[in-house]
C-alpha atoms as a PDB file:
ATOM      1  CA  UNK A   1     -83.865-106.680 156.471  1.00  0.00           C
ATOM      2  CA  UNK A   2     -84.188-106.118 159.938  1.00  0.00           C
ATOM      3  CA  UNK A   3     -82.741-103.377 161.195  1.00  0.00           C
ATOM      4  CA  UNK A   4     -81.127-104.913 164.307  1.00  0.00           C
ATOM      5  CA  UNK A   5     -79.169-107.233 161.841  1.00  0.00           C
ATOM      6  CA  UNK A   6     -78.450-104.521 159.738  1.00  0.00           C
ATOM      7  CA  UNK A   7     -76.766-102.390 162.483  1.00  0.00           C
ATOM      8  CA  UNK A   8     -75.189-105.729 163.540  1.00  0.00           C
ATOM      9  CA  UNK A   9     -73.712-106.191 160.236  1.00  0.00           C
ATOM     10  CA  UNK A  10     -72.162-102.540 160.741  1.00  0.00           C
ATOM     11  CA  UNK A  11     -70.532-103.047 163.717  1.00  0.00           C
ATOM     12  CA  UNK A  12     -69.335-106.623 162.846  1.00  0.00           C
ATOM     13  CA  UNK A  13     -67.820-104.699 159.556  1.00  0.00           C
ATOM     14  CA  UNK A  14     -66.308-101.915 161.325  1.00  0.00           C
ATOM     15  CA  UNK A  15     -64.877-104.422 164.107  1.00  0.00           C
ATOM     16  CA  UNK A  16     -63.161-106.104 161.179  1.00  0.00           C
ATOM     17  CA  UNK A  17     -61.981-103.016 159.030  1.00  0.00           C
ATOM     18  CA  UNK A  18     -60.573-101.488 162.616  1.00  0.00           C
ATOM     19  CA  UNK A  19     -58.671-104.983 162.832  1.00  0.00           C
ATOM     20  CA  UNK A  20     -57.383-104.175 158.997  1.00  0.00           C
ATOM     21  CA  UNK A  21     -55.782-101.018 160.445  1.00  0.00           C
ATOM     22  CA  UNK A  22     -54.264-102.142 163.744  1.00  0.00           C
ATOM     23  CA  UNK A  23     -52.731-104.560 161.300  1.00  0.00           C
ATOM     24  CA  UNK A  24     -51.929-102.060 158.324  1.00  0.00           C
ATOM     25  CA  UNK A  25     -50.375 -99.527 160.748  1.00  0.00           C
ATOM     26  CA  UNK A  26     -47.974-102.500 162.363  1.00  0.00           C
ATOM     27  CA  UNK A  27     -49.776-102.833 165.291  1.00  0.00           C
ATOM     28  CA  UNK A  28     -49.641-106.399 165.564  1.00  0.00           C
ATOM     29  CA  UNK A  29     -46.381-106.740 163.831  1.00  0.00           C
ATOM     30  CA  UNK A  30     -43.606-104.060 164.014  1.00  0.00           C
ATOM     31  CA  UNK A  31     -45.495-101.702 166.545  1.00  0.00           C
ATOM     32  CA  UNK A  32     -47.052-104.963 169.023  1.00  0.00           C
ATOM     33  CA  UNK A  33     -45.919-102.881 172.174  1.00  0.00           C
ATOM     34  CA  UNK A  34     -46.949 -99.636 171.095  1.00  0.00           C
ATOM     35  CA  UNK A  35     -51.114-100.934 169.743  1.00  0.00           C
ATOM     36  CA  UNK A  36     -51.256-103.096 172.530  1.00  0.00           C
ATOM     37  CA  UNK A  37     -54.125-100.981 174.129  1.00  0.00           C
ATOM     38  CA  UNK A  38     -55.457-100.073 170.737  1.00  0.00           C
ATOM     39  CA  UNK A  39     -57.767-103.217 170.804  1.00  0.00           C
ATOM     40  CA  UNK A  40     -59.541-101.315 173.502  1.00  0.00           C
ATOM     41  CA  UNK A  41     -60.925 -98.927 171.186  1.00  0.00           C
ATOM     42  CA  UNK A  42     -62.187-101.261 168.859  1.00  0.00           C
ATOM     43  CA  UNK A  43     -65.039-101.979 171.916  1.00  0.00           C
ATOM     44  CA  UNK A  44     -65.972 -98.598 171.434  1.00  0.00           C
ATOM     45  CA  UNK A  45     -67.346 -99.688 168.013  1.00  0.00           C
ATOM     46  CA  UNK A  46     -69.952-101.827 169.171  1.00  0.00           C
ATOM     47  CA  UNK A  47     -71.285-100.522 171.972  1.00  0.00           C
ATOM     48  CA  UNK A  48     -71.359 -97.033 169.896  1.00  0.00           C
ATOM     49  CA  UNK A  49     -73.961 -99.227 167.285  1.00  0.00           C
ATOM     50  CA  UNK A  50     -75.165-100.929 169.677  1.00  0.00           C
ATOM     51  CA  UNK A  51     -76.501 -97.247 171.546  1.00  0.00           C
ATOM     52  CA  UNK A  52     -77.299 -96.330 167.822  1.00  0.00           C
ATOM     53  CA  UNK A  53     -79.652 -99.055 167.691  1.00  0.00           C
ATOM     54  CA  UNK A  54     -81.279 -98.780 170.733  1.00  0.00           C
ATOM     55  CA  UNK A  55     -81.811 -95.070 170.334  1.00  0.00           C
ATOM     56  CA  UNK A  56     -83.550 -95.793 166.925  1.00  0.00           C
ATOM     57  CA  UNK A  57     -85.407 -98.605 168.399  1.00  0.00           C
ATOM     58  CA  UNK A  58     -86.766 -96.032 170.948  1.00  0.00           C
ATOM     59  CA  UNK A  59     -87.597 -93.572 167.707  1.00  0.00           C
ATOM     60  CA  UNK A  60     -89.295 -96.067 165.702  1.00  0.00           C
ATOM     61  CA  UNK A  61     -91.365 -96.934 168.885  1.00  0.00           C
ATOM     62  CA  UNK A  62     -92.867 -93.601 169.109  1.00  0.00           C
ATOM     63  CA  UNK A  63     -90.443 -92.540 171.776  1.00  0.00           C
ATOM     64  CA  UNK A  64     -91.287 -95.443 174.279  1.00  0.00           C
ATOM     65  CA  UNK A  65     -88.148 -98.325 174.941  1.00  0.00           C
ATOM     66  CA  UNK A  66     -89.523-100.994 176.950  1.00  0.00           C
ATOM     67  CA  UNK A  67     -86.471-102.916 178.527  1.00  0.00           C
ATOM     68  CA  UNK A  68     -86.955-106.379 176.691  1.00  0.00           C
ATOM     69  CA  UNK A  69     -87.107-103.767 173.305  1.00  0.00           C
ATOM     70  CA  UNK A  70     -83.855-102.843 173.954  1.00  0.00           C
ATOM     71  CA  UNK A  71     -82.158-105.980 175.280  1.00  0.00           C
ATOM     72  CA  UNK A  72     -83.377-107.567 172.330  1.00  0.00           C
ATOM     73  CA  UNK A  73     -81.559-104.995 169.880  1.00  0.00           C
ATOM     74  CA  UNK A  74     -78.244-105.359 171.893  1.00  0.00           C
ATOM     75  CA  UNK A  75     -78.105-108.641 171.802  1.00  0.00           C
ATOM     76  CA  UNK A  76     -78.844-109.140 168.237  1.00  0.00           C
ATOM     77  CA  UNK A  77     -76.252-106.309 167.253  1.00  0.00           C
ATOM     78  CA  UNK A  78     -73.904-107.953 169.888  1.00  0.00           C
ATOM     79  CA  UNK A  79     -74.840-111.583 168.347  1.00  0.00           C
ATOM     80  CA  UNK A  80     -74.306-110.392 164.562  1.00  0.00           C
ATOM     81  CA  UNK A  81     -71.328-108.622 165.360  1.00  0.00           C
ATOM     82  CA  UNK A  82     -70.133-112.276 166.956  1.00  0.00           C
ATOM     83  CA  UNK A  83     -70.610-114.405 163.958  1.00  0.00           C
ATOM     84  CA  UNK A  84     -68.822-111.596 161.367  1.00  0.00           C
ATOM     85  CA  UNK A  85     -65.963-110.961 163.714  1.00  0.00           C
ATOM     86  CA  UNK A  86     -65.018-114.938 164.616  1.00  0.00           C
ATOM     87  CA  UNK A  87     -65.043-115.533 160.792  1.00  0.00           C
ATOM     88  CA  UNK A  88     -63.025-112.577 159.760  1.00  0.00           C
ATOM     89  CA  UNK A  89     -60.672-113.062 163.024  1.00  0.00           C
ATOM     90  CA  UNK A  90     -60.682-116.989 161.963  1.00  0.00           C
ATOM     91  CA  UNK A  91     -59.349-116.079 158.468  1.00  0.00           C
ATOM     92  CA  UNK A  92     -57.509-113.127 159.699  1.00  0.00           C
ATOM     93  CA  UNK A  93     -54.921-115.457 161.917  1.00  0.00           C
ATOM     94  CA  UNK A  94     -55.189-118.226 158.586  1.00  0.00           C
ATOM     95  CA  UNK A  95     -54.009-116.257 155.648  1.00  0.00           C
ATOM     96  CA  UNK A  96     -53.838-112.291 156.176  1.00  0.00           C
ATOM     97  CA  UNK A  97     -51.546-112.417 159.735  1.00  0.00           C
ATOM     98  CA  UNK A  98     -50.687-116.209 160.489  1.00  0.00           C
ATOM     99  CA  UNK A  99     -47.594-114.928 162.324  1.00  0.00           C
ATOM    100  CA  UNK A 100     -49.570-112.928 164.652  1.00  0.00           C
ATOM    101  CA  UNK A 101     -49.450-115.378 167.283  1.00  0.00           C
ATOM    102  CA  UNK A 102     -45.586-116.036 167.484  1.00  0.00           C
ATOM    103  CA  UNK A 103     -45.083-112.046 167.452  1.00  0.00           C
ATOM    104  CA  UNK A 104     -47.606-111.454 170.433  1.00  0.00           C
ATOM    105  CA  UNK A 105     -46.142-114.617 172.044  1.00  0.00           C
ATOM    106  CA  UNK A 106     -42.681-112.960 171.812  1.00  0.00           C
ATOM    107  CA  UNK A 107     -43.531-109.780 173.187  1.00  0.00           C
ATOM    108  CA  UNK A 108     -45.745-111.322 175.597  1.00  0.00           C
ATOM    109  CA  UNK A 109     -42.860-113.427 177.135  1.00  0.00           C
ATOM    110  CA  UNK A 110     -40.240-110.672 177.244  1.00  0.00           C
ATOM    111  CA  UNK A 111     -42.988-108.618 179.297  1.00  0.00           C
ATOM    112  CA  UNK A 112     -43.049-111.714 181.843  1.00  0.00           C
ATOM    113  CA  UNK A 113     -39.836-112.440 182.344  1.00  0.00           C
ATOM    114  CA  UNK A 114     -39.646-108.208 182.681  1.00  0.00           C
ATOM    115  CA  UNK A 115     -42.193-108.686 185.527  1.00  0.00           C
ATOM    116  CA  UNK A 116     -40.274-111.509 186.529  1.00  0.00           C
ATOM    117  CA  UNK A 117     -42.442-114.569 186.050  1.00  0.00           C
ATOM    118  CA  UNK A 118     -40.834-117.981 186.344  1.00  0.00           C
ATOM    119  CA  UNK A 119     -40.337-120.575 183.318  1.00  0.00           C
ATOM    120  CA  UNK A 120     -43.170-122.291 184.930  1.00  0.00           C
ATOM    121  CA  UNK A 121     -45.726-119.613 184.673  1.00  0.00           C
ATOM    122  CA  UNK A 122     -45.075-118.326 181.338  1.00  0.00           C
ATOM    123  CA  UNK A 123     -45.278-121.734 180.236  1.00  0.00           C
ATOM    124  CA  UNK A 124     -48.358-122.369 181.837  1.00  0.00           C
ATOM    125  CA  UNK A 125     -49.827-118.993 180.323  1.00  0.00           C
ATOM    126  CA  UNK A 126     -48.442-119.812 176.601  1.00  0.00           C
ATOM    127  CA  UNK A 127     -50.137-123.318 177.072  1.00  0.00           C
ATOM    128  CA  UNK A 128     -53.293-120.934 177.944  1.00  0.00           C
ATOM    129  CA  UNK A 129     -52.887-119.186 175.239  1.00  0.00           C
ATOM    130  CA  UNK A 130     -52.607-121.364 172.768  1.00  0.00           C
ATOM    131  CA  UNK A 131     -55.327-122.912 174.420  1.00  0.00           C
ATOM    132  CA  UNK A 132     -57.761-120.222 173.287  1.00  0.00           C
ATOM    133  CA  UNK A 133     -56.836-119.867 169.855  1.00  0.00           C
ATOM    134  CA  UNK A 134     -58.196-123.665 169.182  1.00  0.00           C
ATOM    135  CA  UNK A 135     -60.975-123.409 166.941  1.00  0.00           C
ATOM    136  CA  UNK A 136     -63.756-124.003 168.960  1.00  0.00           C
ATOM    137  CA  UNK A 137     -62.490-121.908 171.815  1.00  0.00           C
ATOM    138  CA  UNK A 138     -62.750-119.355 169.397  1.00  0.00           C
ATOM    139  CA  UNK A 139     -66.207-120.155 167.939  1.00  0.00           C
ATOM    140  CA  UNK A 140     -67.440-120.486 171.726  1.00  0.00           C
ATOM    141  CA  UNK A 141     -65.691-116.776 172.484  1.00  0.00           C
ATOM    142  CA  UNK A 142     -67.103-115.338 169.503  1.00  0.00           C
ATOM    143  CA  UNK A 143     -70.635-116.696 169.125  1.00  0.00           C
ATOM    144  CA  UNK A 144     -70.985-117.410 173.243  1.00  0.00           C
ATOM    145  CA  UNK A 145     -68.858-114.200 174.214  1.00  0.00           C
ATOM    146  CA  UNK A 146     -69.846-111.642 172.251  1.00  0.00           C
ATOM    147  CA  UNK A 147     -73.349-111.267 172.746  1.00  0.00           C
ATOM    148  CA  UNK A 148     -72.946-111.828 176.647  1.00  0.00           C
ATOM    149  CA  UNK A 149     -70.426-109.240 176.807  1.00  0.00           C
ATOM    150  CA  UNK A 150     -72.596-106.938 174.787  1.00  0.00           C
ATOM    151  CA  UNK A 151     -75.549-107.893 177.260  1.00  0.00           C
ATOM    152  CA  UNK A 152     -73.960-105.430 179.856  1.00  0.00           C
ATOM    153  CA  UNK A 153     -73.536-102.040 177.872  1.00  0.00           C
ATOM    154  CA  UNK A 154     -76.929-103.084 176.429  1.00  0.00           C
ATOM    155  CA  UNK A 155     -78.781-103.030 179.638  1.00  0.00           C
ATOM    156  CA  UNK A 156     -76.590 -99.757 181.052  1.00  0.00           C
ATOM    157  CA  UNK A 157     -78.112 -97.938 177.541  1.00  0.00           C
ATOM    158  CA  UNK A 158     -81.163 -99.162 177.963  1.00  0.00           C
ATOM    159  CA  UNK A 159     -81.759 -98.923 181.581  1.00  0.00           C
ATOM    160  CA  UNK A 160     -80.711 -94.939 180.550  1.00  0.00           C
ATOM    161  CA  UNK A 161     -83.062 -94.557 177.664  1.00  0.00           C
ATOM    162  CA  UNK A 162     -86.070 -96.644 178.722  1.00  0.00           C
ATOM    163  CA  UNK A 163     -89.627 -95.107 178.911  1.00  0.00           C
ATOM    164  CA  UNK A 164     -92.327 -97.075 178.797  1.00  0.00           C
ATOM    165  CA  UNK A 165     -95.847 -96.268 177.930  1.00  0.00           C
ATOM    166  CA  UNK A 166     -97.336 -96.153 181.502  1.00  0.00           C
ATOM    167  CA  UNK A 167     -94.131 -94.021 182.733  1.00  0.00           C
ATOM    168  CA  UNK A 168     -95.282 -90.486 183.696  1.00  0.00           C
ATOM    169  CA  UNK A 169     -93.984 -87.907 181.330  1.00  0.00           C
END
């Protein structure tokens, strides 16, 4: 297997067993207000692989990255991740948490009308909402999304660790 997919595999795993938590600990239940940054960390886990695999990359190349070498890891690890994440998050909101969205919704709306957002708006950014969570809104964020967002730490860790063969040493 290669070992691009492989590390992609990881993350997308880890991504998904991180999810398990939030959701095992109440975080998108009982405790929505207090894990509503927690989500944030969960990036950490693939642009942590995603480094991983670049670094190795670099390693298995004798110590040279070339910049396509490593954009082509990231995005791979960033695509794989993608395609496991959309179908656990896709069976994740079926069967494990199908209540999710009317909690967060709930939560959501008593934060707007806290900030002081008309009828109208929150309206408008429930419709949004439930907007995104259509299927292939979420098939287009996951598969599309994913591997463009992980496109930018990609190029920052590569851009950091490249050395090519004609660089002076």
């Amino acid at each position: 297997m290669n070992k691009d997919v492989l590390y992609g595999i990881i993350s997308g795993a880890l991504v998904c067993a991180f999810v398990m938590v939030e959701y095992l600990m109440g975080f998108h239940s009982t405790k929505i207000g207090e894990g509503k940054y927690m989500s944030y960390f969960g990036i950490l886990i693939p642009v942590t692989i995603i480094a991983i695999g670049i670094l190795y990359k670099k390693k298995d190349n004798g110590g040279y990255l070339e910049l396509k070498d490593g954009m082509k890891t990231g995005i791979i690890i960033s695509l794989m991740t993608g395609i496991i994440t959309t179908v656990f998050m896709l069976i994740y909101n079926k069967y494990i948490n199908p209540e999710f969205f009317d909690i967060a919704m709930a939560f959501q709306t008593k934060l707007w009308k806290a900030n002081g957002n008309t009828p109208e708006e929150i309206k408008a950014m429930i419709d949004q909402y439930k907007a995104n969570q259509k299927l292939s809104a979420q098939l287009v964020s996951g598969l599309i999304g994913t591997p463009l967002m992980g496109m930018l730490p990609t190029l920052v860790i590569t851009l950091i660790l490249r050395k090519g063969r004609t660089d002076s040493v």
